[in-house]
N, C-alpha and C. Protein backbone atom coordinates (compact mmCIF):
# COMPACT_ATOMS: atom_id res chain seq x y z
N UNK A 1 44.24 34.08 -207.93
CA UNK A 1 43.23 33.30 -207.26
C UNK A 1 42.81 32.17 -208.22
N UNK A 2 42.84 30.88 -207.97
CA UNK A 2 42.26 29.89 -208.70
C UNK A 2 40.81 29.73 -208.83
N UNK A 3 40.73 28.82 -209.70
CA UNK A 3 38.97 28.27 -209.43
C UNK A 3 37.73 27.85 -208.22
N UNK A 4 39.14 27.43 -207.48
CA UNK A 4 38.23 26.78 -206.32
C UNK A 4 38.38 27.89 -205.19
N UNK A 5 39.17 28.68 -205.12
CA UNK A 5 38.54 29.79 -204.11
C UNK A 5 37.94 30.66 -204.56
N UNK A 6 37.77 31.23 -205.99
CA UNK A 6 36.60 31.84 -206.56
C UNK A 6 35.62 31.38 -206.47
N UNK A 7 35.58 30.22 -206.22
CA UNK A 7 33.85 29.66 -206.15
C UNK A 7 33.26 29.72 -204.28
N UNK A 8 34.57 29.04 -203.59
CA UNK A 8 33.95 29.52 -202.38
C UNK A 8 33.65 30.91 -202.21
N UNK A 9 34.56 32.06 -202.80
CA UNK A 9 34.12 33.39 -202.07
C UNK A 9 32.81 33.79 -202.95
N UNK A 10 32.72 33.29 -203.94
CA UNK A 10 31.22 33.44 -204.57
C UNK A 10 30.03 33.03 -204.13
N UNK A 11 30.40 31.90 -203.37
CA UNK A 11 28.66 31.15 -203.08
C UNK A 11 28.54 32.05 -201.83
N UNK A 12 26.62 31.77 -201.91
CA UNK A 12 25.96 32.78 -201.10
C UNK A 12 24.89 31.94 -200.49
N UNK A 13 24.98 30.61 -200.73
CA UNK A 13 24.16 29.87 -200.31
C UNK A 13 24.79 28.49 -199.96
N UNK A 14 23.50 27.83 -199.12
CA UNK A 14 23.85 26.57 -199.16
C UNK A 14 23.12 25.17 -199.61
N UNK A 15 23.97 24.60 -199.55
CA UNK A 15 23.36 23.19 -200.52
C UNK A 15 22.24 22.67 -199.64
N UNK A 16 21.47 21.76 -200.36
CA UNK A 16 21.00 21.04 -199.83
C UNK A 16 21.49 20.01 -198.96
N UNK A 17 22.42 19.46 -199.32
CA UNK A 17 23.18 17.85 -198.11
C UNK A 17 23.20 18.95 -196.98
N UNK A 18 23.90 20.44 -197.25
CA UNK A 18 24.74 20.91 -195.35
C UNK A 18 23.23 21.15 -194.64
N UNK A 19 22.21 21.68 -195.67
CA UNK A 19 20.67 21.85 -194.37
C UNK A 19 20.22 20.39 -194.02
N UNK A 20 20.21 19.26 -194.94
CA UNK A 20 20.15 18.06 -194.23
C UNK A 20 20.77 17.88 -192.99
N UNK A 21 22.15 17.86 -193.53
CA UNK A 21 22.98 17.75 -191.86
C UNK A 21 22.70 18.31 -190.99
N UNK A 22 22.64 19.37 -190.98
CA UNK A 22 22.50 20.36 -189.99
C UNK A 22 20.94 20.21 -189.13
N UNK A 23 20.00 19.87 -189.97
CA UNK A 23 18.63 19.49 -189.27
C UNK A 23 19.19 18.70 -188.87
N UNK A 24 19.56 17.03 -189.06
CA UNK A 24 19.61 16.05 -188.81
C UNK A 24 20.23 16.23 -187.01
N UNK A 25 21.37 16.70 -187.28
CA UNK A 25 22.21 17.19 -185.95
C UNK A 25 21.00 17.76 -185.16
N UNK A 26 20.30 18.69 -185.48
CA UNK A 26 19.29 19.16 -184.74
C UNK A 26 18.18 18.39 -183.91
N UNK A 27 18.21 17.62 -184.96
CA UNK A 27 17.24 16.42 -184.58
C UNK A 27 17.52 15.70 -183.20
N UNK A 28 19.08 15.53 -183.58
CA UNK A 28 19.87 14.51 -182.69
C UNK A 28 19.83 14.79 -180.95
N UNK A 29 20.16 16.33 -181.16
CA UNK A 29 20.55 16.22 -180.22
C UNK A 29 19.35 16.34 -179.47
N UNK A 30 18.16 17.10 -179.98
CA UNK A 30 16.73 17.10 -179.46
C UNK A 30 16.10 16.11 -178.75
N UNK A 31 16.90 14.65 -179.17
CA UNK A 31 15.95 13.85 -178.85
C UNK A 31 16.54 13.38 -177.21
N UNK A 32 17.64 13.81 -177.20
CA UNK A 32 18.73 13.56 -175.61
C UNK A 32 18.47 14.97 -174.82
N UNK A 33 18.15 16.15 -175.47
CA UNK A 33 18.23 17.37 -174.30
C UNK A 33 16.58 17.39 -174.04
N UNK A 34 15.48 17.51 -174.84
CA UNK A 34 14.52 17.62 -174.34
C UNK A 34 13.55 16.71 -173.18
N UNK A 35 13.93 15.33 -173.17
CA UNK A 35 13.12 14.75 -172.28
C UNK A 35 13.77 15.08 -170.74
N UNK A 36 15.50 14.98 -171.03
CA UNK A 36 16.29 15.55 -170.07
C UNK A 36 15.73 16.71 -169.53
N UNK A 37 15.29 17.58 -170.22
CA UNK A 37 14.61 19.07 -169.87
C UNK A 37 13.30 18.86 -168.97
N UNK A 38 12.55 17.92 -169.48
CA UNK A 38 11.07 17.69 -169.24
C UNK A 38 11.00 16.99 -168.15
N UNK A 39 12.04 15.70 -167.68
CA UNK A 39 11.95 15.45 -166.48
C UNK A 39 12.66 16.14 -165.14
N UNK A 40 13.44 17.10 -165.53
CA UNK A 40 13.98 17.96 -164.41
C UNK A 40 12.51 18.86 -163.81
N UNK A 41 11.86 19.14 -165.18
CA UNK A 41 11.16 20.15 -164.69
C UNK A 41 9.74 19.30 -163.98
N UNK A 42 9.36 18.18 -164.32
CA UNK A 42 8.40 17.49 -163.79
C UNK A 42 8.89 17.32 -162.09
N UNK A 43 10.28 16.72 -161.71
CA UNK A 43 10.28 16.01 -160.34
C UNK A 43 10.56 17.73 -160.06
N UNK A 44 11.09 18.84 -160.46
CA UNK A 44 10.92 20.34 -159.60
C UNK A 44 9.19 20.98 -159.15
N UNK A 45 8.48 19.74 -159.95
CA UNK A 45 6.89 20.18 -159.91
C UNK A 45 6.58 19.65 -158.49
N UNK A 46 6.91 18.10 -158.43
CA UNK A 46 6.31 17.14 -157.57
C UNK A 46 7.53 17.81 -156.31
N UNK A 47 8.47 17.80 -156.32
CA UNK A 47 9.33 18.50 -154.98
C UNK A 47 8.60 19.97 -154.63
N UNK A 48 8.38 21.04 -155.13
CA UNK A 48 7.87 22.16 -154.79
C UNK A 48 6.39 21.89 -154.64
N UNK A 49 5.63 20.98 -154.68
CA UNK A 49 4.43 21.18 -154.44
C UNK A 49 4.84 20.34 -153.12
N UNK A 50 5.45 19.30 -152.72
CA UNK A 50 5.59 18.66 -151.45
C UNK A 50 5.92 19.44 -150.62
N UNK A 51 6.78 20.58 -150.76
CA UNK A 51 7.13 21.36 -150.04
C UNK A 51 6.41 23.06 -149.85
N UNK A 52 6.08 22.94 -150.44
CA UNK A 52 4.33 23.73 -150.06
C UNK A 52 3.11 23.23 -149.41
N UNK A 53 2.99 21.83 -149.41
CA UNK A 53 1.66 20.98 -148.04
C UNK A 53 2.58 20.99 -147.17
N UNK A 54 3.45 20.88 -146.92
CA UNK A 54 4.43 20.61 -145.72
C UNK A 54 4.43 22.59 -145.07
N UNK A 55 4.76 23.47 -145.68
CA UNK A 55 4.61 25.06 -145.53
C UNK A 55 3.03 24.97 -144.97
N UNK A 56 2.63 24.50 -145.87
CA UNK A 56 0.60 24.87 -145.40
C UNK A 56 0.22 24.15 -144.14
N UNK A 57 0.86 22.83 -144.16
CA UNK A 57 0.46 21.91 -143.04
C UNK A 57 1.12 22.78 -141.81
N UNK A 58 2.30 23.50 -141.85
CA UNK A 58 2.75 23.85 -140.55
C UNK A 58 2.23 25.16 -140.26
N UNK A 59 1.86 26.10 -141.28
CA UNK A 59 0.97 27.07 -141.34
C UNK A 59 0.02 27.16 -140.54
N UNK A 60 -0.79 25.94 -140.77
CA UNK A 60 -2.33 25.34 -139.99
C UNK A 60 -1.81 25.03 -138.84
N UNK A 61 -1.09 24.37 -138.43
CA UNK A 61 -0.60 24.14 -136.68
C UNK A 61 -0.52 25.55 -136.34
N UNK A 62 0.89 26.25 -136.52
CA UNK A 62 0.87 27.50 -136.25
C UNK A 62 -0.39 28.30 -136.22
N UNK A 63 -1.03 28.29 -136.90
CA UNK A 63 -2.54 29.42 -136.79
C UNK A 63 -3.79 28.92 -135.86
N UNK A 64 -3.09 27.45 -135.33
CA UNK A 64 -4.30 27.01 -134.65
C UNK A 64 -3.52 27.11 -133.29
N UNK A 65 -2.50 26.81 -132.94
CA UNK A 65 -1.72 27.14 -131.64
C UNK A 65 -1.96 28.56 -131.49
N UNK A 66 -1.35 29.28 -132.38
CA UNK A 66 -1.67 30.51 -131.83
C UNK A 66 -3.05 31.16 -131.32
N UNK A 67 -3.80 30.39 -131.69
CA UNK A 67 -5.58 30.81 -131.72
C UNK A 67 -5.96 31.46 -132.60
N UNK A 68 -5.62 31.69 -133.83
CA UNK A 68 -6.02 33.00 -134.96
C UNK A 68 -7.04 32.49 -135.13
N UNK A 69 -8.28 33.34 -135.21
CA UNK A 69 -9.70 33.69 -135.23
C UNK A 69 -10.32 32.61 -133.66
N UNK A 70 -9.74 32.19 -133.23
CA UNK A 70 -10.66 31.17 -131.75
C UNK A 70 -10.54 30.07 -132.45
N UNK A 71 -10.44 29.02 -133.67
CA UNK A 71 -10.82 28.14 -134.17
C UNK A 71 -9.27 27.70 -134.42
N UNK A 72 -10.04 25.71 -134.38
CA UNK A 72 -8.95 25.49 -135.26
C UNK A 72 -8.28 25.53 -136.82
N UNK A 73 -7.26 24.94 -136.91
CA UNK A 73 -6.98 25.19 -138.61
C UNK A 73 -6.47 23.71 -138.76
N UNK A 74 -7.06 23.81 -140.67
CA UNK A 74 -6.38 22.25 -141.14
C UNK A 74 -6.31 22.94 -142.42
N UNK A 75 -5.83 21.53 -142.97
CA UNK A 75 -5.40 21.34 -144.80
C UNK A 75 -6.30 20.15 -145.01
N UNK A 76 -7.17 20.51 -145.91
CA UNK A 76 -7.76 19.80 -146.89
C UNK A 76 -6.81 18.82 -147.94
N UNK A 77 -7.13 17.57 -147.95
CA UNK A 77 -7.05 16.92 -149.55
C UNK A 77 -7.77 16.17 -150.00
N UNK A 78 -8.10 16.56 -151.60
CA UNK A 78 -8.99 16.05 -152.22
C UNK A 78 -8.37 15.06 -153.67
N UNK A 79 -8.50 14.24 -153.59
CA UNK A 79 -7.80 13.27 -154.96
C UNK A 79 -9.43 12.84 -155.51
N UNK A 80 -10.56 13.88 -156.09
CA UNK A 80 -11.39 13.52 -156.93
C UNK A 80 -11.35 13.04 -158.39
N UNK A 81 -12.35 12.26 -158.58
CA UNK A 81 -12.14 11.61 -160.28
C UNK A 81 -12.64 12.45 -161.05
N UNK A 82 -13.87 13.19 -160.30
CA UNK A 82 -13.99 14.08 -161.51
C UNK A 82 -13.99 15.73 -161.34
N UNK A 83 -12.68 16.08 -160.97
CA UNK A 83 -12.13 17.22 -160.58
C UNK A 83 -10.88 17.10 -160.39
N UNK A 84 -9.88 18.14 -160.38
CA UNK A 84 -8.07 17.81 -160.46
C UNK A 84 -7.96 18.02 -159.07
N UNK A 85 -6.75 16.86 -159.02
CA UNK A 85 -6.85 17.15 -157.56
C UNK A 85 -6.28 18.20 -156.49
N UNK A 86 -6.73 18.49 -155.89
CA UNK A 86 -6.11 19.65 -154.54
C UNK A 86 -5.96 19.60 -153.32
N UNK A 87 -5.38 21.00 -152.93
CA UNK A 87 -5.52 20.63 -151.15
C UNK A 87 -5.42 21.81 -151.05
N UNK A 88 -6.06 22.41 -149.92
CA UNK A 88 -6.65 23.65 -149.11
C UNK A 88 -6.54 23.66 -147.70
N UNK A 89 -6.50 24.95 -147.75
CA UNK A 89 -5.76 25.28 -145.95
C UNK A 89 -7.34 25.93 -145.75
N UNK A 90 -7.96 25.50 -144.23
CA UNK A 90 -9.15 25.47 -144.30
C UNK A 90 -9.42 26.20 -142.29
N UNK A 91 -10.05 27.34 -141.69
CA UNK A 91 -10.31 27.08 -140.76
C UNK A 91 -11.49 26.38 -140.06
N UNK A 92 -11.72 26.19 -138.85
CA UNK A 92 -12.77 25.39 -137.94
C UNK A 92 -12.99 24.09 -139.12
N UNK A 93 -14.03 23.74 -139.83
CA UNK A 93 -13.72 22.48 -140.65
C UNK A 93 -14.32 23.01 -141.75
N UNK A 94 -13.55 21.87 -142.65
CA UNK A 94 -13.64 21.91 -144.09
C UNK A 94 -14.97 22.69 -145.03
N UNK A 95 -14.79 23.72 -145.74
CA UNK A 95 -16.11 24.18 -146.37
C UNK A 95 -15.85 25.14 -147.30
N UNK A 96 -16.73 25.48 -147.92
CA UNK A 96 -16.50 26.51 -148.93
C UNK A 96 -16.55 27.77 -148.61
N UNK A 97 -16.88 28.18 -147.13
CA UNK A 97 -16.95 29.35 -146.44
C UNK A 97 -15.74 29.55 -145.70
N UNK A 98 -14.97 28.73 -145.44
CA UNK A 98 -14.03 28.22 -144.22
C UNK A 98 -12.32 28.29 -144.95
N UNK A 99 -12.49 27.54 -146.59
CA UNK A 99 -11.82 27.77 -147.06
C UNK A 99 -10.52 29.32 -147.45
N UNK A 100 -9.46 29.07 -147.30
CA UNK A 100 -8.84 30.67 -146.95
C UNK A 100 -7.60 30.37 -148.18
N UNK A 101 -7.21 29.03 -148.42
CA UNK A 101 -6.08 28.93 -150.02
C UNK A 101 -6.68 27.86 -150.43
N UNK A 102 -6.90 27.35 -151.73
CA UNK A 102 -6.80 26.88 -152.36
C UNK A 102 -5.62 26.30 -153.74
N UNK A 103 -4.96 25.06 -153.81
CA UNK A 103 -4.12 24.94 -154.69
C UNK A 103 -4.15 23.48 -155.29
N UNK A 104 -4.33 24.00 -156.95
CA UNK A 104 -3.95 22.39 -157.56
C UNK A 104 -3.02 22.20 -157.80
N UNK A 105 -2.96 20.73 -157.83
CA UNK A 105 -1.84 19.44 -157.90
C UNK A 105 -1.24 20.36 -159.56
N UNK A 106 -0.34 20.50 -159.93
CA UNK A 106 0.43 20.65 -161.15
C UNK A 106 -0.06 19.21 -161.95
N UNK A 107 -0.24 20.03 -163.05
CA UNK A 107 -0.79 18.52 -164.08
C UNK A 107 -0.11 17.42 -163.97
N UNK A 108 1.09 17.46 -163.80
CA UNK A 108 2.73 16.21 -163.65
C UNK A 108 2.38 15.49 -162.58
N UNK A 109 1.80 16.19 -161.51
CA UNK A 109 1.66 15.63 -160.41
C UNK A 109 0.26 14.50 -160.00
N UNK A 110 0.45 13.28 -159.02
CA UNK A 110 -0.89 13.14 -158.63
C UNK A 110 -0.66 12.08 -157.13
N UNK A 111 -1.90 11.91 -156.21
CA UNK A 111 -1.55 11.73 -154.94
C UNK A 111 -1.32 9.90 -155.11
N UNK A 112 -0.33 9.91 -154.12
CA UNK A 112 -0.23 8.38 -154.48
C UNK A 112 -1.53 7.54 -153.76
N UNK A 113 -2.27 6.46 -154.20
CA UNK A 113 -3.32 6.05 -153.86
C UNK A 113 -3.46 5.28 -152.38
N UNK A 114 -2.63 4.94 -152.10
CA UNK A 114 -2.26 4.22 -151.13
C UNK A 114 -2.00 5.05 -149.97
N UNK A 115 -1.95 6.05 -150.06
CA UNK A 115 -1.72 7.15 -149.13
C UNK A 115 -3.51 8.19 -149.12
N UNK A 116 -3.99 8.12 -150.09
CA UNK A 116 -5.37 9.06 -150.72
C UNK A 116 -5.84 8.58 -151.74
N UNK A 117 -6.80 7.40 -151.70
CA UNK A 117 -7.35 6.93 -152.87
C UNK A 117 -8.34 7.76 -153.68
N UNK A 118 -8.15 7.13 -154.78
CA UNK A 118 -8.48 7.87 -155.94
C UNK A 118 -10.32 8.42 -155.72
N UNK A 119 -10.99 9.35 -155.71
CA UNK A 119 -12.41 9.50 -155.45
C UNK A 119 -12.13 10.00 -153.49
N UNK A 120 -11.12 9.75 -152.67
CA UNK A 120 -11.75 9.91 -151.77
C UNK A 120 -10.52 11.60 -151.11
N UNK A 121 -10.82 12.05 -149.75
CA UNK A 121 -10.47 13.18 -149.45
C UNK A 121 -9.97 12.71 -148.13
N UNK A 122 -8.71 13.78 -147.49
CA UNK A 122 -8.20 13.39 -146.19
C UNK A 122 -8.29 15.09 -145.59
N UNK A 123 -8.89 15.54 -144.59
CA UNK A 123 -8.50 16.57 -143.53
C UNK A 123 -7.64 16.35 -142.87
N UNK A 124 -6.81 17.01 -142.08
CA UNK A 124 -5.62 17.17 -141.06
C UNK A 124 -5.70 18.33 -140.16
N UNK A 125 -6.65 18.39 -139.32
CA UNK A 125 -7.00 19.48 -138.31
C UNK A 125 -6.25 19.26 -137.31
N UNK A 126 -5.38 20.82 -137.08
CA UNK A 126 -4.92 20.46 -135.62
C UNK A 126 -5.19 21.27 -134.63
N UNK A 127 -5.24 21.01 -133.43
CA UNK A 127 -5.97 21.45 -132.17
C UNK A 127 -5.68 22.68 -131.96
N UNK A 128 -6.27 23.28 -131.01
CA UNK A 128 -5.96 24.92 -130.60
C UNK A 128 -4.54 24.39 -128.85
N UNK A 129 -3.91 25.40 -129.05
CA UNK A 129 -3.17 25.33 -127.66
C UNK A 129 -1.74 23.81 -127.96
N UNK A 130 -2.05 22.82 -128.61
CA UNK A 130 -1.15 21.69 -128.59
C UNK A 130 -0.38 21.28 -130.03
N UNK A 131 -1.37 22.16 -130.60
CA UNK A 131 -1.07 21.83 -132.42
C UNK A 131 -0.89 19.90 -132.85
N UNK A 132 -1.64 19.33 -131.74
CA UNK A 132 -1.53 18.25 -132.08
C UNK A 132 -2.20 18.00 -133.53
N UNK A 133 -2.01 16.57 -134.54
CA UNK A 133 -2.87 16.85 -135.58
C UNK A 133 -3.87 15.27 -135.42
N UNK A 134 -4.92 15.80 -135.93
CA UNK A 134 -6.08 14.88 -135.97
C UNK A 134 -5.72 13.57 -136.71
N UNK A 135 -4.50 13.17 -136.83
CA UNK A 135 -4.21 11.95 -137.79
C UNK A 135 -2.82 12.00 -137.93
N UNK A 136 -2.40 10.74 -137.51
CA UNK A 136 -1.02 10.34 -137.90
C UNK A 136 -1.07 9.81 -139.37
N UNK A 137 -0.48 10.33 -140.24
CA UNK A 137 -0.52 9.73 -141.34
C UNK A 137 0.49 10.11 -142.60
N UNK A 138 0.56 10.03 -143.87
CA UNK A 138 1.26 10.29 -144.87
C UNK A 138 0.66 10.94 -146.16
N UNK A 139 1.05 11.34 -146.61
CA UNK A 139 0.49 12.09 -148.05
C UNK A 139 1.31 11.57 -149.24
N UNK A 140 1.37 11.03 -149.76
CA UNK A 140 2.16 11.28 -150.72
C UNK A 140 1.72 11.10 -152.50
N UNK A 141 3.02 11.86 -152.99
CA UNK A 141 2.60 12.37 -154.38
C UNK A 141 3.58 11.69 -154.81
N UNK A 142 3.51 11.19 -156.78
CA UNK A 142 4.42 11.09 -157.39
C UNK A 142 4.09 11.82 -158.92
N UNK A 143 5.13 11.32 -159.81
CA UNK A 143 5.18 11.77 -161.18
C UNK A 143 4.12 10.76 -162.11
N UNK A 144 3.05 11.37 -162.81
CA UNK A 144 2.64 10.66 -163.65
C UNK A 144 3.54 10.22 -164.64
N UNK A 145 4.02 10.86 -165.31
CA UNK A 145 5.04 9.96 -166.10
C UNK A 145 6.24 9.31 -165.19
N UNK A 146 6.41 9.03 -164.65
CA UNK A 146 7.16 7.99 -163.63
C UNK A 146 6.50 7.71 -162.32
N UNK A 147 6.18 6.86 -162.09
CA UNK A 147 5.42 6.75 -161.10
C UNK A 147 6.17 6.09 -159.65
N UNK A 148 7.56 6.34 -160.10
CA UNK A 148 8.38 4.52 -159.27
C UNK A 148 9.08 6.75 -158.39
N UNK A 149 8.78 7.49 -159.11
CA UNK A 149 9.80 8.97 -158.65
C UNK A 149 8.37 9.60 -157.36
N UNK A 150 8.62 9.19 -156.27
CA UNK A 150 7.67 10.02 -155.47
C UNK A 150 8.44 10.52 -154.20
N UNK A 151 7.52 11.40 -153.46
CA UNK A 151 7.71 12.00 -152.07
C UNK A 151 6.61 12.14 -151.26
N UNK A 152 7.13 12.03 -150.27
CA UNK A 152 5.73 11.54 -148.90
C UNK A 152 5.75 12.62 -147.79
N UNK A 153 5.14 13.36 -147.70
CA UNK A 153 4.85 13.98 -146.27
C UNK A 153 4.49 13.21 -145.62
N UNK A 154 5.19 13.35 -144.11
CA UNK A 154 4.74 12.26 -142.72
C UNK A 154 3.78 13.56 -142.22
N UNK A 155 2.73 13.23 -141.29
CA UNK A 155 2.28 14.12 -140.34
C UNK A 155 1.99 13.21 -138.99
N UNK A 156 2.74 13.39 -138.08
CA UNK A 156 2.99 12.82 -136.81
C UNK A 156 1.42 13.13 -135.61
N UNK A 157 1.39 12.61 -135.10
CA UNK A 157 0.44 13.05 -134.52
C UNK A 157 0.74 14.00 -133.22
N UNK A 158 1.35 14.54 -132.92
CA UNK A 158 2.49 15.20 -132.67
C UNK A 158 1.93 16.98 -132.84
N UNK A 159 1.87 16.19 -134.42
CA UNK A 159 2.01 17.47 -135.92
C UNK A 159 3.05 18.11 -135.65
N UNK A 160 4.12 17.08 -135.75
CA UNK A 160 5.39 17.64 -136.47
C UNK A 160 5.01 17.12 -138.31
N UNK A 161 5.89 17.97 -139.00
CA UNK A 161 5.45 17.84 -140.66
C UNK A 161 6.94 17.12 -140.95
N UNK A 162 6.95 16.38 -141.75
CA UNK A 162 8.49 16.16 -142.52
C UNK A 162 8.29 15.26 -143.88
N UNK A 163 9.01 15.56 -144.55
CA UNK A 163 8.56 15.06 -145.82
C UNK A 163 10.43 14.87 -146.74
């Protein structure tokens, strides 16, 4: 055996340059997989919460066609400044007695203004027997860190839901 493979099968450690490298690489690739990571999981925030008002919104038709309790049913939304914002599935009208789910916006998430300005609230009650809904209109949410990435619930007056 020569010198130089006695020394590799001897060392038990490593140098300083290979933990440089090796962070460095670490570094590297961190800086390409994690935001990659962070925005998959942000637009899976803003898609699953769209598709939960759209579940709740048809929920509330359904429970008001059918007549569950004699009353009608709606979904609350609230885009307050000084509270996070939400929306609630609510029977006869909106209240803290009346209230039956409650759910906030995921921090990632927020309502687009133009659809629910900022400070103010939208109900969507729909009738007993027709499930018509009290408002033709739109909801929509996007990504705080991207704001150009959104999705819109339609509610027809109809109250068909589609988003």
């Amino acid at each position: 055996m020569d010198l130089f493979q006695k020394n590799i099968t001897n060392r038990r450690a490593f140098t300083l340059i290979e933990l440089i490298i090796v962070i460095g690489l670490m570094v590297a690739i961190s800086l390409f997989v994690f935001p990659a990571l962070f925005g998959r999981r942000n637009t899976a925030d803003m898609q699953n919460t769209a598709q939960q008002i759209a579940s709740l919104l048809r929920q509330a038709q359904n429970d008001s066609v059918s007549g569950k309790q004699g009353v009608s049913w709606g979904v609350h939304f609230e885009n307050g400044t000084s509270t996070a914002p939400f929306y609630a599935l609510f029977s006869s009208a909106y209240g803290a007695t009346s209230t039956v789910a409650h759910y906030a916006l995921p921090p990632t998430v927020g309502y687009v203004t133009s659809t629910l300005a900022a400070g103010s609230s939208l109900d969507i009650i729909f009738s007993q027997v027709s499930g018509n809904a009290s408002a033709s209109t739109s909801v929509g949410l996007y990504l705080l860190s991207q704001p150009s990435a959104q999705s819109i619930i339609s509610i027809a007056s109809s109250g068909a839901v589609s988003y």
